[in-house]
Structures are given as structure tokens and as C-alpha cells.
Protein backbone atom coordinates (compact mmCIF):
# COMPACT_ATOMS: atom_id res chain seq x y z
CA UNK A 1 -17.03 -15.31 -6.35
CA UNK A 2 -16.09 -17.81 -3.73
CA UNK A 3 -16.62 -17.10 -0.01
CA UNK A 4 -12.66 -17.13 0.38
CA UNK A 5 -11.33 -16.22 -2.95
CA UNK A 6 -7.75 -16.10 -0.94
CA UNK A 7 -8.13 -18.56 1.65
CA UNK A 8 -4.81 -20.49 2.74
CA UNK A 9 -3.19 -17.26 1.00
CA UNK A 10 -0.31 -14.73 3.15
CA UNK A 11 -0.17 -11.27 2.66
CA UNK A 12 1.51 -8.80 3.58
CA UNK A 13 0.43 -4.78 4.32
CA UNK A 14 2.79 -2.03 4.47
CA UNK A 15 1.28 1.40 6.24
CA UNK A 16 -1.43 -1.03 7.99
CA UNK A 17 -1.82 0.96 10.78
CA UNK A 18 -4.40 3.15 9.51
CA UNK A 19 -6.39 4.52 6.71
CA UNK A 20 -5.80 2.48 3.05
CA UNK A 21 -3.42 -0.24 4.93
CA UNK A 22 -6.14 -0.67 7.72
CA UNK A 23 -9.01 -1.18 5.23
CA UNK A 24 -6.75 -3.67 2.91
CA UNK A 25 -5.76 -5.72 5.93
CA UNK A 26 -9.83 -6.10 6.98
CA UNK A 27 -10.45 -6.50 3.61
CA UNK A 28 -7.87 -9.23 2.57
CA UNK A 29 -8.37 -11.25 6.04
CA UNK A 30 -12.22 -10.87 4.96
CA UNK A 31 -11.10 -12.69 1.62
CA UNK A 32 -9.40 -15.75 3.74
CA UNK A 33 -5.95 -14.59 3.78
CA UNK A 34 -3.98 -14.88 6.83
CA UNK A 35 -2.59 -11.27 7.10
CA UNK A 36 0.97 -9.67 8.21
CA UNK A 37 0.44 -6.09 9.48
CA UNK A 38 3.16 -3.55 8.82
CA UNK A 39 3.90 -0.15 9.99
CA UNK A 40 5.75 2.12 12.86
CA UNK A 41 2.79 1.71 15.95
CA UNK A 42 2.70 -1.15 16.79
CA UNK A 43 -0.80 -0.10 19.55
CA UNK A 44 -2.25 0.36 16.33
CA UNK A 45 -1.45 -2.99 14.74
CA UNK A 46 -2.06 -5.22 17.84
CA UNK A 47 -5.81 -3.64 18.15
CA UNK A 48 -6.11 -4.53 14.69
CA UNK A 49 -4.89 -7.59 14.55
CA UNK A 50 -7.65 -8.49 17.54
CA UNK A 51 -10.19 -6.94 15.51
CA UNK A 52 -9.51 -9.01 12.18
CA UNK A 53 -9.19 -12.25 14.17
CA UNK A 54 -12.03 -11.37 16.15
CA UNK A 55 -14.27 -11.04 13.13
CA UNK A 56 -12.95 -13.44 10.44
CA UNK A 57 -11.31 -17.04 10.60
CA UNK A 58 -7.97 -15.65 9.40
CA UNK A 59 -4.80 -14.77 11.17
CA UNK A 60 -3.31 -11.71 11.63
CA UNK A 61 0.46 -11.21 12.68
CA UNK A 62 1.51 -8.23 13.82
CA UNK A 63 5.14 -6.83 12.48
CA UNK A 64 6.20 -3.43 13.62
CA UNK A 65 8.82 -1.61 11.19
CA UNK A 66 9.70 1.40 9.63
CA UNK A 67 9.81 0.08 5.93
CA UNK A 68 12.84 2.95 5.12
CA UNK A 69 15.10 0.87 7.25
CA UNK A 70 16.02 -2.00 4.74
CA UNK A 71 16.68 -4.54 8.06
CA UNK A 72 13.30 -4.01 9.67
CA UNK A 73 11.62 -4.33 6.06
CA UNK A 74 13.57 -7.74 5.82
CA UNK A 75 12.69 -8.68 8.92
CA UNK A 76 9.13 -8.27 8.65
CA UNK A 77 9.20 -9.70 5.87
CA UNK A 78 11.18 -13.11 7.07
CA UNK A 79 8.78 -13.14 10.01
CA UNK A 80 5.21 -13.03 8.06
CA UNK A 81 6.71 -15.77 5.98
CA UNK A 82 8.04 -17.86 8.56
CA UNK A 83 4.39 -17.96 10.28
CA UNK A 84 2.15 -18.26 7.04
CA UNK A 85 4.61 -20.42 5.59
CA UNK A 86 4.31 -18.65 2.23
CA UNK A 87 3.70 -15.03 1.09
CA UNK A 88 1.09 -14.63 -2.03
CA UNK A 89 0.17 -11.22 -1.81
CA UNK A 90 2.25 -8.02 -0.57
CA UNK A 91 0.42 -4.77 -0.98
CA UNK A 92 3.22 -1.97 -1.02
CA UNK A 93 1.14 1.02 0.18
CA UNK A 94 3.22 2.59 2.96
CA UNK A 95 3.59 6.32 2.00
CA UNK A 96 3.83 10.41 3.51
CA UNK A 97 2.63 13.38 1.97
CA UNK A 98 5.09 16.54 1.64
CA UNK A 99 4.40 20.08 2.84
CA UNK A 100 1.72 21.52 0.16
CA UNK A 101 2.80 24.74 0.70
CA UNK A 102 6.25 25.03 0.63
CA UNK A 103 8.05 25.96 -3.02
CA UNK A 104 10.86 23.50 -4.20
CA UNK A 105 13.25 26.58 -3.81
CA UNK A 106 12.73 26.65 -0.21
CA UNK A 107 11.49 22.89 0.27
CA UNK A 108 13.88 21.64 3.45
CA UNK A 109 16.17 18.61 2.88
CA UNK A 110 14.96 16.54 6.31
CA UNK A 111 11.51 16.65 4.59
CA UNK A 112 13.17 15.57 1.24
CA UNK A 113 15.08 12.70 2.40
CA UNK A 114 12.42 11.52 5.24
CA UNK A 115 9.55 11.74 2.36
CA UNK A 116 12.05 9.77 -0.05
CA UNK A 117 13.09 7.07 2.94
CA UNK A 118 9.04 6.41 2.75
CA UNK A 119 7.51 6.40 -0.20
CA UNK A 120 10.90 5.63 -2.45
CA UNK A 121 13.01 3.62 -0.82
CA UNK A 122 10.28 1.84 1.54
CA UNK A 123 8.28 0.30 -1.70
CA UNK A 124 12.10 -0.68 -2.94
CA UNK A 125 12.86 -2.77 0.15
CA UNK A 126 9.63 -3.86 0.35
CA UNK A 127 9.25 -5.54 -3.03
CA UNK A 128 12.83 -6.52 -3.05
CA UNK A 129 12.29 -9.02 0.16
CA UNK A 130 9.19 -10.07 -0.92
CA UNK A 131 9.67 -11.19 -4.69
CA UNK A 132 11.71 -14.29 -4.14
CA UNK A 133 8.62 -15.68 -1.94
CA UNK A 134 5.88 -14.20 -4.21
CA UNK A 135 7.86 -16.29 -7.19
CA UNK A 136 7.17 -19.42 -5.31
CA UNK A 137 3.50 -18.69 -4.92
CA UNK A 138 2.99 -17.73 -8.21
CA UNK A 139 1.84 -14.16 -6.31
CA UNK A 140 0.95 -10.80 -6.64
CA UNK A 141 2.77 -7.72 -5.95
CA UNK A 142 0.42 -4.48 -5.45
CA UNK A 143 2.01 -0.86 -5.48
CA UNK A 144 -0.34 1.80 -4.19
CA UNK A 145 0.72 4.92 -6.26
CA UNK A 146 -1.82 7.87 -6.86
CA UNK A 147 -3.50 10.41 -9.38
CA UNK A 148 -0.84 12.65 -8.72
CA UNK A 149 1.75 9.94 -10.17
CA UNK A 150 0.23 10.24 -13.73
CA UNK A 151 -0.51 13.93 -13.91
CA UNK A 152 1.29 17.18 -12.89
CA UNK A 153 0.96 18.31 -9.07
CA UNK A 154 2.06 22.02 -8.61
CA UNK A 155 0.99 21.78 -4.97
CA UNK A 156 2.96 19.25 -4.04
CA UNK A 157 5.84 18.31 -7.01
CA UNK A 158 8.08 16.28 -4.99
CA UNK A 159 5.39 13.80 -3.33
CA UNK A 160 4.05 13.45 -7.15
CA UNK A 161 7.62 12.32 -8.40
CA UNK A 162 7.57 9.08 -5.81
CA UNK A 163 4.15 8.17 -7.21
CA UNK A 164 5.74 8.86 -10.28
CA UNK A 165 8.72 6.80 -9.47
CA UNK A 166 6.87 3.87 -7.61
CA UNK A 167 4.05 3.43 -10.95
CA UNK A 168 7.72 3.52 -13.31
CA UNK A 169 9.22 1.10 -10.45
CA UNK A 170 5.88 -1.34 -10.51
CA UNK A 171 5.40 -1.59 -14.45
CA UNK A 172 9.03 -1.98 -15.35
CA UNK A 173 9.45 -4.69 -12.56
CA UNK A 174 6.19 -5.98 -14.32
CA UNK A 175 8.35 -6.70 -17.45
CA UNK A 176 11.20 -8.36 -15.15
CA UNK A 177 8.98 -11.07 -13.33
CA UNK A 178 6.26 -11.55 -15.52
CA UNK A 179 7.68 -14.61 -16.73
CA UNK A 180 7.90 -15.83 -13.40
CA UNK A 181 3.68 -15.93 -13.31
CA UNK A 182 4.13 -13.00 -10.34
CA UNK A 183 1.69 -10.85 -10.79
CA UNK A 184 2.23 -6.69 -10.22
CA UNK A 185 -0.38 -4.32 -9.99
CA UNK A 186 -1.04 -0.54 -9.91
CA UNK A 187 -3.76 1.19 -8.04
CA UNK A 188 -4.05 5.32 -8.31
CA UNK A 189 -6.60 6.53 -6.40
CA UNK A 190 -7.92 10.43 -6.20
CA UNK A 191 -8.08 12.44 -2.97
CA UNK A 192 -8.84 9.75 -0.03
CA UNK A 193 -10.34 10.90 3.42
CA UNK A 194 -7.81 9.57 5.79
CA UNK A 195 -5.04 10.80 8.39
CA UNK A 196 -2.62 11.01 5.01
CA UNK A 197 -0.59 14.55 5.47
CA UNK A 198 -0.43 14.14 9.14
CA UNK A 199 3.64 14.21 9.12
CA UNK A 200 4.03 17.80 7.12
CA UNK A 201 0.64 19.03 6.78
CA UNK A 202 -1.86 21.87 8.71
CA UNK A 203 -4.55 19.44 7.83
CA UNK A 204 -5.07 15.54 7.34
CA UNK A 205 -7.71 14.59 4.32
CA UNK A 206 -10.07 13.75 7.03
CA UNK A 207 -9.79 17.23 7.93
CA UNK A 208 -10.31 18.50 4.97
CA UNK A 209 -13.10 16.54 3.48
CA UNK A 210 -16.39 16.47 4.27
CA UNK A 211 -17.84 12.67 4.65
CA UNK A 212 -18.82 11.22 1.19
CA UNK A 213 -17.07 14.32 -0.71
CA UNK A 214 -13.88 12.35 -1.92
CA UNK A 215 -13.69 8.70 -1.52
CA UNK A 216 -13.15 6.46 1.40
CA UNK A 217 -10.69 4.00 2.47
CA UNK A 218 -12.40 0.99 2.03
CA UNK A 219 -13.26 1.79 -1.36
CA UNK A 220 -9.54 1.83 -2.26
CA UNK A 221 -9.18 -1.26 -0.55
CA UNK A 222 -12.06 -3.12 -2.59
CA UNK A 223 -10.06 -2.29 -5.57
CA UNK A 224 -6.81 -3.42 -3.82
CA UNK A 225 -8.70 -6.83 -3.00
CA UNK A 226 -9.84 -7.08 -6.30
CA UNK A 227 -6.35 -7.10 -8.04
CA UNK A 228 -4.97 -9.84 -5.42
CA UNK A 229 -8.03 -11.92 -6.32
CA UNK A 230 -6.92 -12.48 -10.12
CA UNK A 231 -5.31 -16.00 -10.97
CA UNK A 232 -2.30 -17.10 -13.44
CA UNK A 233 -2.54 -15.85 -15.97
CA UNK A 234 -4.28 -12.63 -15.24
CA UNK A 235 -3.06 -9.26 -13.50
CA UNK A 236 -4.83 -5.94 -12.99
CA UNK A 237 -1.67 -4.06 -14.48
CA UNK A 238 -3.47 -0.61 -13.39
CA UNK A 239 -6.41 0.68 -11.74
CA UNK A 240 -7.53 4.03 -11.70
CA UNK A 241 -10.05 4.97 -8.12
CA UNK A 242 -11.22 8.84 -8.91
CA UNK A 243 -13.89 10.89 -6.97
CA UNK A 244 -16.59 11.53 -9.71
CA UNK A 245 -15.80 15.50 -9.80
CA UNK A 246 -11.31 14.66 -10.38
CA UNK A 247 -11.64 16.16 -13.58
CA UNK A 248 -13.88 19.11 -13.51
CA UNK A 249 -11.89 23.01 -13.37
């Protein structure tokens, strides 16, 4: 593989302020690409963004938005494209968990429609800005969607319908700009130790997992990396990231 696989390459991270997004953005700049960082705190961005152009030779801009307001999405968006002066890669991972413990019956409607703003319409905008610039680059679109979008989630059914939604959203837009050599790819992973349940839950996944029990941010953002690697006329349509045990009970 070449030192740089994505050198001269912009790319943009939704949810980069921390856990998945974080990990991507090292691991894209790492790659060569010059790196837009997206997500609500901005602190968090600007000490990352002197941390990736402290320790590679790309750039990192740093883009504050909510990505359920469709005008800061676009903005963002306009912005990371207007300093890289093109936009090859956007990795749509910005997403919430929902209360685990609450039954649909009871489930309240804020949580509904703030968990919906997120992880529904957030990878809508998102990709919607984004694919007229990843057409000109011949680029890849990468949706970060989970285990829980392919198979039933009692604990938790309304969180699994967006990753349900967002893997229908990503394969069906697959079939719409395929023939336009952009590239859209699917990554699931398992249970990942991270602050993810932070909004709604008693306990993050770093919390709750011990070190080296379910699997780590950077792994999922090797696999992300991976996918924006692959050149016309290849795509990782989907890639499954499971902790060894996923399956076992």
C-alpha cells in the first residue's frame, strides 16, 4: 500500500469529536487526506485538529455543526470544500443511542424526534450536500450503521430502526449514483467502547466494557479507512466489525 493511499484527497467526518469520528479523522489524515472535522464542540475539534496537524503533513479544518440542522450541515459542508478545493471522501457516522430501558409504549417523543434529528435526518443532509462534490471526485460516500441495523434489538428498537433506515438509505442511494463512479459504503460494527449512550443512557460503552472486551475505536476506523482507500471501479458495499463472542447465547 502506498505511504499516502489518499494524499491530495478531502474528507469529511461527521461526529468527529470523539470516539469512531475521532479515530477516522486520525486515521484518514494518517492516509494523506486533508480532513474537515464535524460535530457540536467545537473544544473538542480544535484540540484535534492540532493533534492531526501536529502529527501528520495533512490539514485539518475544523467545522462546528449540529448535522440535524440542514443549514449548518450545508455549511460545513460548503466550507470543507471551499478550503480543500474538492471533497473525495465523507464518512457519515454522526449518531445517539436511545434510552435502553424504556418500552416503546412509554418511550418519550423529545427522545424520539432528537434521536431521529441525529441519526435520520443528520446522515440525510449530510449525504445530500456532499454528493454533488463526491460526483466530481469520482468519491466515496461511507455510512456508519451498526449490528443492530441488520438484526432485531429488543433493548433498544427505535435506535435499531435508524441503523436500519441509514444501511436501506446507503445501498439504495448505491443503486442511484453508482453510475456516477461514487462510491457508497456500509460499515456495521458490534458493541464499541466509546462515550456512545452518553445523551440517554446510565452508562456510556466505556463504562460498561472492560478494555479489550468489545472492540475499540480505532479498529472501526481501520475498516472505515479501508473502504475510502478503494479506487474506480471498486467499493466495499458492506463491512461487517463484530467482537469475536457477537454471536454466542
Amino acid at each position: 500500500m502506498a505511504t499516502n493511499p489518499l494524499a491530495d484527497n478531502g474528507a469529511i467526518v461527521t461526529g468527529a469529536s470523539a470516539g469512531i469520528g475521532r479515530e477516522t479523522a486520525r486515521a484518514l489524515a494518517s492516509d494523506g487526506a486533508d480532513v474537515a472535522l464535524v460535530a457540536r464542540r467545537a473544544d473538542r475539534l480544535t484540540e484535534l485538529a492540532a493533534e492531526i496537524e501536529s502529527e501528520t503533513d495533512a490539514s485539518a479544518l475544523v467545522c462546528p455543526a449540529d448535522v440535524s440542522d440542514e443549514d449548518e450541515v450545508e455549511a460545513a459542508v460548503e466550507k470543507a470544500v471551499s478550503e480543500f478545493g474538492r471533497l473525495d471522501v465523507l464518512v457519515n457516522n454522526a449518531g445517539i443511542a436511545t434510552d435502553s430501558e424504556t418500552p416503546v409504549e412509554e418511550f418519550p417523543t423529545d427522545q424520539y424526534r432528537t434521536v431521529m434529528g441525529v441519526n435520520v435526518d443528520g446522515m440525510f443532509y449530510t449525504a445530500r450536500a456532499a454528493i454533488p462534490h463526491l460526483r466530481e471526485t469520482n468519491g466515496t460516500a461511507i455510512f456508519v450503521a451498526s449490528y443492530a441495523g441488520k438484526n432485531p434489538s429488543p433493548g433498544a428498537p427505535l435506535y435499531a430502526a435508524t441503523k436500519w433506515w441509514t444501511r436501506g438509505f446507503a445501498k439504495s442511494l448505491a443503486g442511484q449514483v453508482g453510475t456516477d463512479d461514487i462510491a457508497v459504503s456500509i460499515v456495521n460494527p458490534s458493541e464499541v467502547r466509546t462515550e456512545f449512550g452518553k445523551e440517554f443512557r446510565e452508562q456510556t460503552s466505556k463504562e460498561r466494557y472492560e478494555q479489550d472486551e468489545v472492540t475499540g475505536p480505532r479498529a472501526v476506523a481501520d475498516a472505515i479507512a479501508f473502504a475510502a482507500r478503494q479506487e474506480t471501479p471498486n467499493t466495499v458495499s458492506e463491512l461487517d466489525l463484530y467482537r469475536r463472542d457477537k454471536f454466542s447465547g
